[in-house]
N, C-alpha and C. Protein backbone atom coordinates (compact mmCIF):
# COMPACT_ATOMS: atom_id res chain seq x y z
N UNK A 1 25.21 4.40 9.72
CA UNK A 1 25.12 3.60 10.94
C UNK A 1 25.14 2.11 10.61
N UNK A 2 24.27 1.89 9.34
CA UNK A 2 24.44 0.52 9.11
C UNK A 2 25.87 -0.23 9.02
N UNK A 3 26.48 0.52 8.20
CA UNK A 3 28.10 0.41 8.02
C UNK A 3 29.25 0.42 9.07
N UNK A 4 28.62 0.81 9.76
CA UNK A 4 29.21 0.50 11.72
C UNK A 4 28.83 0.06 12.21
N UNK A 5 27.88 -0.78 11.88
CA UNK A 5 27.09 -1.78 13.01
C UNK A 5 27.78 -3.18 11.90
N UNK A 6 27.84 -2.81 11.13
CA UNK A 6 28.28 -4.28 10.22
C UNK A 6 29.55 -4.65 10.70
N UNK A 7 30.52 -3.34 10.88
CA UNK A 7 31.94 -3.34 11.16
C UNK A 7 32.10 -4.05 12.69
N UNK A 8 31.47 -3.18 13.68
CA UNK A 8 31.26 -4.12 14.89
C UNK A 8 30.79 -5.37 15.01
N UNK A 9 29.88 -5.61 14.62
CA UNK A 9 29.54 -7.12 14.41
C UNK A 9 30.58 -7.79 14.12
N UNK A 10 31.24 -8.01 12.87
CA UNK A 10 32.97 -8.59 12.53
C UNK A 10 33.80 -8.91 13.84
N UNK A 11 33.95 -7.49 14.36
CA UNK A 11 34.78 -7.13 15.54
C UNK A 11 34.36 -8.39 16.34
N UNK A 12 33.10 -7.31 16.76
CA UNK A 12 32.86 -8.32 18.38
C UNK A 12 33.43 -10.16 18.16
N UNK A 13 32.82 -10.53 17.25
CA UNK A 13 32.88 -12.14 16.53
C UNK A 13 34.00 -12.54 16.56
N UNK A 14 35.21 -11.39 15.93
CA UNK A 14 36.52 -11.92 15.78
C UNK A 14 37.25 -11.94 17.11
N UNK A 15 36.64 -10.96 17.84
CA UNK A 15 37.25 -10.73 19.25
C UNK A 15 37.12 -12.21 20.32
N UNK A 16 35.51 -12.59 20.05
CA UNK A 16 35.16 -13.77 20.27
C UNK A 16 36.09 -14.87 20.25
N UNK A 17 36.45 -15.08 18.83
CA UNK A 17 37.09 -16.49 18.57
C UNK A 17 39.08 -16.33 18.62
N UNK A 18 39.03 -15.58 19.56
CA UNK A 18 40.95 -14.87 19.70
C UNK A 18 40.90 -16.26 20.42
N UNK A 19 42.29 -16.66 20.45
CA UNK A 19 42.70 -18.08 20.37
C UNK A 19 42.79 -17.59 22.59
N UNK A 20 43.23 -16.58 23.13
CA UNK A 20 43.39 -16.29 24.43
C UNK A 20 42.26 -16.35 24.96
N UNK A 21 41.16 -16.22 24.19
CA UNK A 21 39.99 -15.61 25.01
C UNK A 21 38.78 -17.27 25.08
N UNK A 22 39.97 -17.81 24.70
CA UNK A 22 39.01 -19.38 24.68
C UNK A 22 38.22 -20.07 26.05
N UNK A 23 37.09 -20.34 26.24
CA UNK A 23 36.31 -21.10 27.61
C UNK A 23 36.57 -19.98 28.38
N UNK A 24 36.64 -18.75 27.76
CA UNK A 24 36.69 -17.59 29.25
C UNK A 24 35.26 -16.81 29.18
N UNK A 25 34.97 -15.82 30.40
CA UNK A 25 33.61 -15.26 29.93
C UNK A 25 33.84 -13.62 29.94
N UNK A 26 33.16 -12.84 29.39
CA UNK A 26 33.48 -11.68 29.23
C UNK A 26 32.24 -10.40 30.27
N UNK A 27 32.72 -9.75 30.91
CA UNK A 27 32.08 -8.33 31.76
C UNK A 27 31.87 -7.98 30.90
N UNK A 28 32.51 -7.12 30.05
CA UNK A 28 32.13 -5.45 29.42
C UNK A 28 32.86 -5.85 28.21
N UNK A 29 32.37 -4.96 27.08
CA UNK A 29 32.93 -4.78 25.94
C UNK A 29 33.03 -3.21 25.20
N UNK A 30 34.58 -2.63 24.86
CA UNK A 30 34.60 -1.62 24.91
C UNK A 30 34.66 -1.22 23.21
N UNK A 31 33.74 -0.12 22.64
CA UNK A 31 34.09 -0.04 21.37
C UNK A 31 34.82 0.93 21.38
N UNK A 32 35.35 1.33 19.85
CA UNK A 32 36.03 2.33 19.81
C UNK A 32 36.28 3.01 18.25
N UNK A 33 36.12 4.07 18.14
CA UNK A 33 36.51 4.34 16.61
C UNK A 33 36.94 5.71 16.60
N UNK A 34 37.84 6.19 15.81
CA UNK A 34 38.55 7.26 14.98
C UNK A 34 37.36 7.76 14.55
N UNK A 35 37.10 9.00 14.67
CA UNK A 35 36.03 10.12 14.39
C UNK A 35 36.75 10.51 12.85
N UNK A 36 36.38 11.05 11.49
CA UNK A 36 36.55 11.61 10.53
C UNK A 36 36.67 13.04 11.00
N UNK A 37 38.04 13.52 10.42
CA UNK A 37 38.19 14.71 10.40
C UNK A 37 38.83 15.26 11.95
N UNK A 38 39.30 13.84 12.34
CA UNK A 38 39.95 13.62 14.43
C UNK A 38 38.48 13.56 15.14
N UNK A 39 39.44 13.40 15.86
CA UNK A 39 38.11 13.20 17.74
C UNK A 39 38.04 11.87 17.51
N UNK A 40 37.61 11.23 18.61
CA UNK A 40 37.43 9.87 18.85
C UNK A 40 36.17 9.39 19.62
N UNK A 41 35.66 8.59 19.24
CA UNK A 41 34.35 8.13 20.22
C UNK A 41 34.41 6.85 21.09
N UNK A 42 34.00 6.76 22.01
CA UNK A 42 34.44 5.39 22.91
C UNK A 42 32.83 5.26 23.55
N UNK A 43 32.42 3.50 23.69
CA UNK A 43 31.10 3.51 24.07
C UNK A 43 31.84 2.33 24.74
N UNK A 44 31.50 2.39 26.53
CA UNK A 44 31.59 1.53 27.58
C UNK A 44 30.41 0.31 27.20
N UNK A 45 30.30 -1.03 27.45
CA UNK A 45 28.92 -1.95 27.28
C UNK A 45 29.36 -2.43 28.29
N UNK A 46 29.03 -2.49 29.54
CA UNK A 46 28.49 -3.60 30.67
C UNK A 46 27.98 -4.51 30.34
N UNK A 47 28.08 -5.90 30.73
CA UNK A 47 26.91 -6.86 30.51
C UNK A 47 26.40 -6.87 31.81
N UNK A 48 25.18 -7.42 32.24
CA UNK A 48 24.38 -7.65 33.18
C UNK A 48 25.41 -8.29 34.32
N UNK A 49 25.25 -9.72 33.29
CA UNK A 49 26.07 -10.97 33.32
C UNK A 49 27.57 -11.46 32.46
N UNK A 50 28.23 -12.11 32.96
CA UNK A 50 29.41 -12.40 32.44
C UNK A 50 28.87 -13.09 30.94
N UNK A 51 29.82 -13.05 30.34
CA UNK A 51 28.81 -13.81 29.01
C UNK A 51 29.89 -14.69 27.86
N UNK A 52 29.59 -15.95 27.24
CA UNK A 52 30.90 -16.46 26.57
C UNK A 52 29.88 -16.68 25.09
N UNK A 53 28.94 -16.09 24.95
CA UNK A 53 28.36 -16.30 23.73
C UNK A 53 28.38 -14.89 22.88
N UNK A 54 28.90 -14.65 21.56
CA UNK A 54 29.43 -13.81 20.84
C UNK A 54 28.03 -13.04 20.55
N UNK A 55 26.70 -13.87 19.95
CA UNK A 55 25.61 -13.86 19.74
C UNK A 55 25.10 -12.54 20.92
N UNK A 56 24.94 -13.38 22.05
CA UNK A 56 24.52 -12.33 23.14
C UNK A 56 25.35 -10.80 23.56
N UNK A 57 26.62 -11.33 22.99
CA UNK A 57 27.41 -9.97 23.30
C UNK A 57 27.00 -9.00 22.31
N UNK A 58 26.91 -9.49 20.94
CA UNK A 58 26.93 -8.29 20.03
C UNK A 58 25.38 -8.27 19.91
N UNK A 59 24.00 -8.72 20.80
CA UNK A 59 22.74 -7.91 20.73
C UNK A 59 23.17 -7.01 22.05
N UNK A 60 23.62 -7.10 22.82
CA UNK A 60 24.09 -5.64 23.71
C UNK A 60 25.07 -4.19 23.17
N UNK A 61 25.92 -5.41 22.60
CA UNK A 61 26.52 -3.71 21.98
C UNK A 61 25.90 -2.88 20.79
N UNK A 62 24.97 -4.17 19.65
CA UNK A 62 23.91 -3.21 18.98
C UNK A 62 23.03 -2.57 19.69
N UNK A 63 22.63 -2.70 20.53
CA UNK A 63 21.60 -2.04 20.77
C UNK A 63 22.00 -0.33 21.53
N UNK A 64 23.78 -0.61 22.39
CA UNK A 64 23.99 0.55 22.92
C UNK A 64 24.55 1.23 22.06
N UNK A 65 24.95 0.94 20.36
CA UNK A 65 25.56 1.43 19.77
C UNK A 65 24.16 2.51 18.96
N UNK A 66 23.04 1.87 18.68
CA UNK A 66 21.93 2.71 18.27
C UNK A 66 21.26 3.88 19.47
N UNK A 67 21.41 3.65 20.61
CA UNK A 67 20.96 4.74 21.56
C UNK A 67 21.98 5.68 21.71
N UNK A 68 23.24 5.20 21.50
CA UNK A 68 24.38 6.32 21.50
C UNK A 68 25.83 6.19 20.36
N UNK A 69 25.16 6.28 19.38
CA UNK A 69 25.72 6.16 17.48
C UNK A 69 26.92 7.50 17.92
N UNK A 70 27.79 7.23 17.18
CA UNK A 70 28.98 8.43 16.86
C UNK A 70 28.10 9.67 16.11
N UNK A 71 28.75 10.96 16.14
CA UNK A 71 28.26 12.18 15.74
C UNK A 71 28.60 12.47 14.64
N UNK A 72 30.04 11.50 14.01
CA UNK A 72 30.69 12.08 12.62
C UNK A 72 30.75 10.43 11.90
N UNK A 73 31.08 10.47 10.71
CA UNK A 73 31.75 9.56 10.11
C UNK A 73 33.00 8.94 10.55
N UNK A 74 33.30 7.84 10.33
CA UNK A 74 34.10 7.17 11.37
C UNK A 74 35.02 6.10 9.96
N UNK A 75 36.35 6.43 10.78
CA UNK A 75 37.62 6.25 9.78
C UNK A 75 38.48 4.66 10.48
N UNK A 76 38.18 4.44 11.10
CA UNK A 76 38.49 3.31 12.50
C UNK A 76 37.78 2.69 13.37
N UNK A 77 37.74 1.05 13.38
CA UNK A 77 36.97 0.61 14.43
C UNK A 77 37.69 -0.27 15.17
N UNK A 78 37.20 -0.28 16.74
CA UNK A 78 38.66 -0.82 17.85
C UNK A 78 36.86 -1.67 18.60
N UNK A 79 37.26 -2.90 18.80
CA UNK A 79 36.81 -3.79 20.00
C UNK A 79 37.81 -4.07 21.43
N UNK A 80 37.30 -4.28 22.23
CA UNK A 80 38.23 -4.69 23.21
C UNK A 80 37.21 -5.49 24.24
N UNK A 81 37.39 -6.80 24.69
CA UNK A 81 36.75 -7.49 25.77
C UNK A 81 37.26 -6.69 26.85
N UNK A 82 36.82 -6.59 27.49
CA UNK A 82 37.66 -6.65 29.52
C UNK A 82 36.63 -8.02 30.38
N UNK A 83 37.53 -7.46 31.20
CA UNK A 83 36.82 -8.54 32.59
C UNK A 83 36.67 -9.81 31.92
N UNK A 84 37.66 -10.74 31.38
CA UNK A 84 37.97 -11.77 30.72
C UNK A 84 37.97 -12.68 32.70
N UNK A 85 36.86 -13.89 32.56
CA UNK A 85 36.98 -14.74 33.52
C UNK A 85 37.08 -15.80 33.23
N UNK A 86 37.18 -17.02 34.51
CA UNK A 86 36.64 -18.18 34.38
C UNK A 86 35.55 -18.60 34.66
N UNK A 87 34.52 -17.70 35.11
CA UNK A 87 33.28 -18.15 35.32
C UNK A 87 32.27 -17.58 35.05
N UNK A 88 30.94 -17.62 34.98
CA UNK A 88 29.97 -16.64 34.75
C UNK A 88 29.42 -15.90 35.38
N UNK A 89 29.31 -16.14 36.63
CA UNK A 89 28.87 -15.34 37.68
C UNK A 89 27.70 -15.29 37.79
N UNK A 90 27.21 -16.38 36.98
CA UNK A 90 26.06 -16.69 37.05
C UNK A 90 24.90 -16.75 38.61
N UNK A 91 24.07 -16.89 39.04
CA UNK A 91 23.91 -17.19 40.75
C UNK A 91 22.87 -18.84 40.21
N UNK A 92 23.76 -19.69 41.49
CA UNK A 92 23.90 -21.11 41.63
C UNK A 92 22.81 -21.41 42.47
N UNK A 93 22.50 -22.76 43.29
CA UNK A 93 21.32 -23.34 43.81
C UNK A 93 21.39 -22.73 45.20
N UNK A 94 20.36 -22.93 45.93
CA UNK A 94 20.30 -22.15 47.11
C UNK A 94 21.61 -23.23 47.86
N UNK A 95 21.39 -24.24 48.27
CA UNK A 95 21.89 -24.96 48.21
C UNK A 95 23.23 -25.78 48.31
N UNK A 96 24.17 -24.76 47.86
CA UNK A 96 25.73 -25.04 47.28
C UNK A 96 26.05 -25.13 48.95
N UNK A 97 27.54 -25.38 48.79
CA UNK A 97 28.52 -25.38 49.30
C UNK A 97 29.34 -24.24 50.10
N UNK A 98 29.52 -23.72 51.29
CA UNK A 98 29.95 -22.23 51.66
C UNK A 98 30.97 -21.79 50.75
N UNK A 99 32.15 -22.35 50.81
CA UNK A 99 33.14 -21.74 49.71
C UNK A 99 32.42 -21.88 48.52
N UNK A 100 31.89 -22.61 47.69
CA UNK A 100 31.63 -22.14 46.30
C UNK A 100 30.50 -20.69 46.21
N UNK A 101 29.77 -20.20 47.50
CA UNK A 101 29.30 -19.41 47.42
C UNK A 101 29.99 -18.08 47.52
N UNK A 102 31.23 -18.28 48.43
CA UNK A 102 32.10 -17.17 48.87
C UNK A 102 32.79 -16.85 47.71
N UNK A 103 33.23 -17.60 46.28
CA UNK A 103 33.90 -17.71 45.12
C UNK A 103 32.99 -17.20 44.56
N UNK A 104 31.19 -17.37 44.55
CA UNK A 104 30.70 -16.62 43.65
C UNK A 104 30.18 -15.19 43.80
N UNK A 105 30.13 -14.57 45.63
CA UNK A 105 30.56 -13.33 45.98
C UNK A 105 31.27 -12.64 45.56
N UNK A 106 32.68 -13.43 45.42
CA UNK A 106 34.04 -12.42 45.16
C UNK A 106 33.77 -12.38 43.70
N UNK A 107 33.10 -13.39 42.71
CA UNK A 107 32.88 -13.20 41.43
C UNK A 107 32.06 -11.63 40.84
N UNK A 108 31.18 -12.05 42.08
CA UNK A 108 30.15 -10.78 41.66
C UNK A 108 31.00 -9.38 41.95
N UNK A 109 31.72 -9.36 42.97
CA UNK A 109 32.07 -7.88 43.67
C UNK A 109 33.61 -7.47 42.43
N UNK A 110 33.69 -8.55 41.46
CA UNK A 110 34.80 -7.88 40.40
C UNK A 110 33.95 -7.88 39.39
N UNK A 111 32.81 -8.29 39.47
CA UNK A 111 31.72 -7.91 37.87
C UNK A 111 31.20 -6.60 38.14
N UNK A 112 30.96 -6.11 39.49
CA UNK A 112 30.65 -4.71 39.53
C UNK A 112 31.98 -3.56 39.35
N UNK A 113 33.10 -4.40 39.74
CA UNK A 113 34.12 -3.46 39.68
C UNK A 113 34.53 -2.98 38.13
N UNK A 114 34.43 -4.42 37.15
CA UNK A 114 34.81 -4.26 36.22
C UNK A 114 32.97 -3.25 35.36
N UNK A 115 32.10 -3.19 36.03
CA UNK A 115 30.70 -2.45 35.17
C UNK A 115 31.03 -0.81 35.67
N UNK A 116 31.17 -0.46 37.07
CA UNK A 116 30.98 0.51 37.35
C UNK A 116 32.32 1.56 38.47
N UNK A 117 33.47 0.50 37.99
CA UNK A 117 34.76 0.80 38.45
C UNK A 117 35.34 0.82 40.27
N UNK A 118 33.79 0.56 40.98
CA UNK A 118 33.93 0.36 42.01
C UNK A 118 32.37 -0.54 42.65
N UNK A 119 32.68 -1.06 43.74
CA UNK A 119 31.91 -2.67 44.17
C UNK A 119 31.00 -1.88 45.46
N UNK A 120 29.72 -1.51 45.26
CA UNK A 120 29.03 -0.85 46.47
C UNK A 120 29.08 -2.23 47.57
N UNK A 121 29.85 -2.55 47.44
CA UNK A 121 29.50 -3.87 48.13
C UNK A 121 30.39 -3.68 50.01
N UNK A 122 29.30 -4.10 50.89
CA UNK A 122 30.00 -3.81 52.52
C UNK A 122 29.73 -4.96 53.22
N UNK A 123 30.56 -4.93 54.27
CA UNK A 123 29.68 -6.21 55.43
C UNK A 123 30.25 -5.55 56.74
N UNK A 124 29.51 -6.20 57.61
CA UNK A 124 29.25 -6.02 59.01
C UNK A 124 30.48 -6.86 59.83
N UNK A 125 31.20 -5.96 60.62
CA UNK A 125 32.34 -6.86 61.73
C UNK A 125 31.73 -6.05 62.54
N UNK A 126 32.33 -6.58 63.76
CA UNK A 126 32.26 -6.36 65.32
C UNK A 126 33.08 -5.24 65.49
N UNK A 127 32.99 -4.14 66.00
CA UNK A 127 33.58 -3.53 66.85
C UNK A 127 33.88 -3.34 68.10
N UNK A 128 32.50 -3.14 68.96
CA UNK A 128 32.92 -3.20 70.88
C UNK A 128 31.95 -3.85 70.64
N UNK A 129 31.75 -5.32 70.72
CA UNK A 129 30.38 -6.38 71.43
C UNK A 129 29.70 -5.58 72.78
N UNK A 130 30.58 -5.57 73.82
CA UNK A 130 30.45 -5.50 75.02
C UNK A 130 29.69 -4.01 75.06
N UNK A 131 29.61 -3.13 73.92
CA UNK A 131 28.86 -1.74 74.35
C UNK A 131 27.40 -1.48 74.20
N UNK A 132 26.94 -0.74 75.76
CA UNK A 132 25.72 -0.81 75.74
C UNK A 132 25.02 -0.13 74.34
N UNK A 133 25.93 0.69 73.53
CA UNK A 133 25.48 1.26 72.77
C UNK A 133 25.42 0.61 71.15
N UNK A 134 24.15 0.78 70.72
CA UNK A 134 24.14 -0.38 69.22
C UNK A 134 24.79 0.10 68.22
N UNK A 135 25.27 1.45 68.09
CA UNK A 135 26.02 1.88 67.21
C UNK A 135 27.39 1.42 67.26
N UNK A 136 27.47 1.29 68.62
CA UNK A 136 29.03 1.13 68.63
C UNK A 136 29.63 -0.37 68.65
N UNK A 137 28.37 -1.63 68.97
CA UNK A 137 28.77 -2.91 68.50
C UNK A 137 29.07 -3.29 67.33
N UNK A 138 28.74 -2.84 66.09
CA UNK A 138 29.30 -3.08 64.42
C UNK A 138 29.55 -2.19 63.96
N UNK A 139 30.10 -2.39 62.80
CA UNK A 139 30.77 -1.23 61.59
C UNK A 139 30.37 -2.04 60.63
N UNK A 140 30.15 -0.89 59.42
CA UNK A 140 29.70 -1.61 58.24
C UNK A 140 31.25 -0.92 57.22
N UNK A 141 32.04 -2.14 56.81
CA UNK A 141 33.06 -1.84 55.99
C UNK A 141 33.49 -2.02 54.52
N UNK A 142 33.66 -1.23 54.19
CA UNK A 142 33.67 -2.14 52.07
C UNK A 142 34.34 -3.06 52.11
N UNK A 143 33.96 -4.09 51.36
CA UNK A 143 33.62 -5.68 51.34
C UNK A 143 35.27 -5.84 50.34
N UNK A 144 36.42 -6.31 50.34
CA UNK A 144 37.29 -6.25 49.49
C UNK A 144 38.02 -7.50 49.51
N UNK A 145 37.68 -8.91 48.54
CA UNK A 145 37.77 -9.96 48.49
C UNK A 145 39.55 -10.65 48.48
């Protein structure tokens, strides 16, 4: 395990400093390695948060790589960023500006897309205002930026 955690470490770092992936921030980081003897193992890492520090990325993927380590000896190791942004998605002052908040909505509802492949995310329109009935004045619809 030590010997695959050394190998990832490299990875993640080198993946880091790719000349494309410069001032961008990263969702998820996907590992990957060639099983000894075939089969393959793949471990998904979500980050919380978007993240542009190599440091913080690779204490998340050590740590998901020790709760869920490969079963065999391993002949191959594959990194891959996804959800490469321009921003962090960080959440801003109460404060801001309507559009810069609506930019950091749509930020969030592709950080869930890119963690969990789809955005639980909905909002409320009008349907019949005019009906005496409260069910039938709104709809709640998935939120799709």
């Amino acid at each position: 395990l030590e010997a695959i955690l050394a190998g990832v470490e490299r990875l993640v770092y080198a993946a880091y400093s790719s000349p494309n992936r410069q001032g961008r921030w990263v969702r998820k980081a996907v590992v990957r390695a060639a099983l000894d003897s075939g089969g393959a193992w793949d471990l998904a890492v979500p980050f919380r948060e978007a993240l542009s520090d190599p440091g913080d990325a690779w204490f998340a993927v050590k740590s998901a790589i020790a709760r869920h380590p490969p079963e065999r000896p391993v002949d191959e190791l594959e990194v891959e960023l996804v959800g490469l942004s321009a921003e962090s998605g960080k959440q801003s002052a109460m404060f801001d500006g309507k559009g810069k908040l609506w930019r950091q909505v749509e930020e969030a509802v592709r950080q869930l897309r890119a963690q969990n492949g789809w955005a639980p995310i909905g909002k409320v329109v009008e349907v019949e205002p005019w009906s005496r009935i409260p069910e039938r004045r709104a709809a709640l619809v998935e939120y799709d930026p």
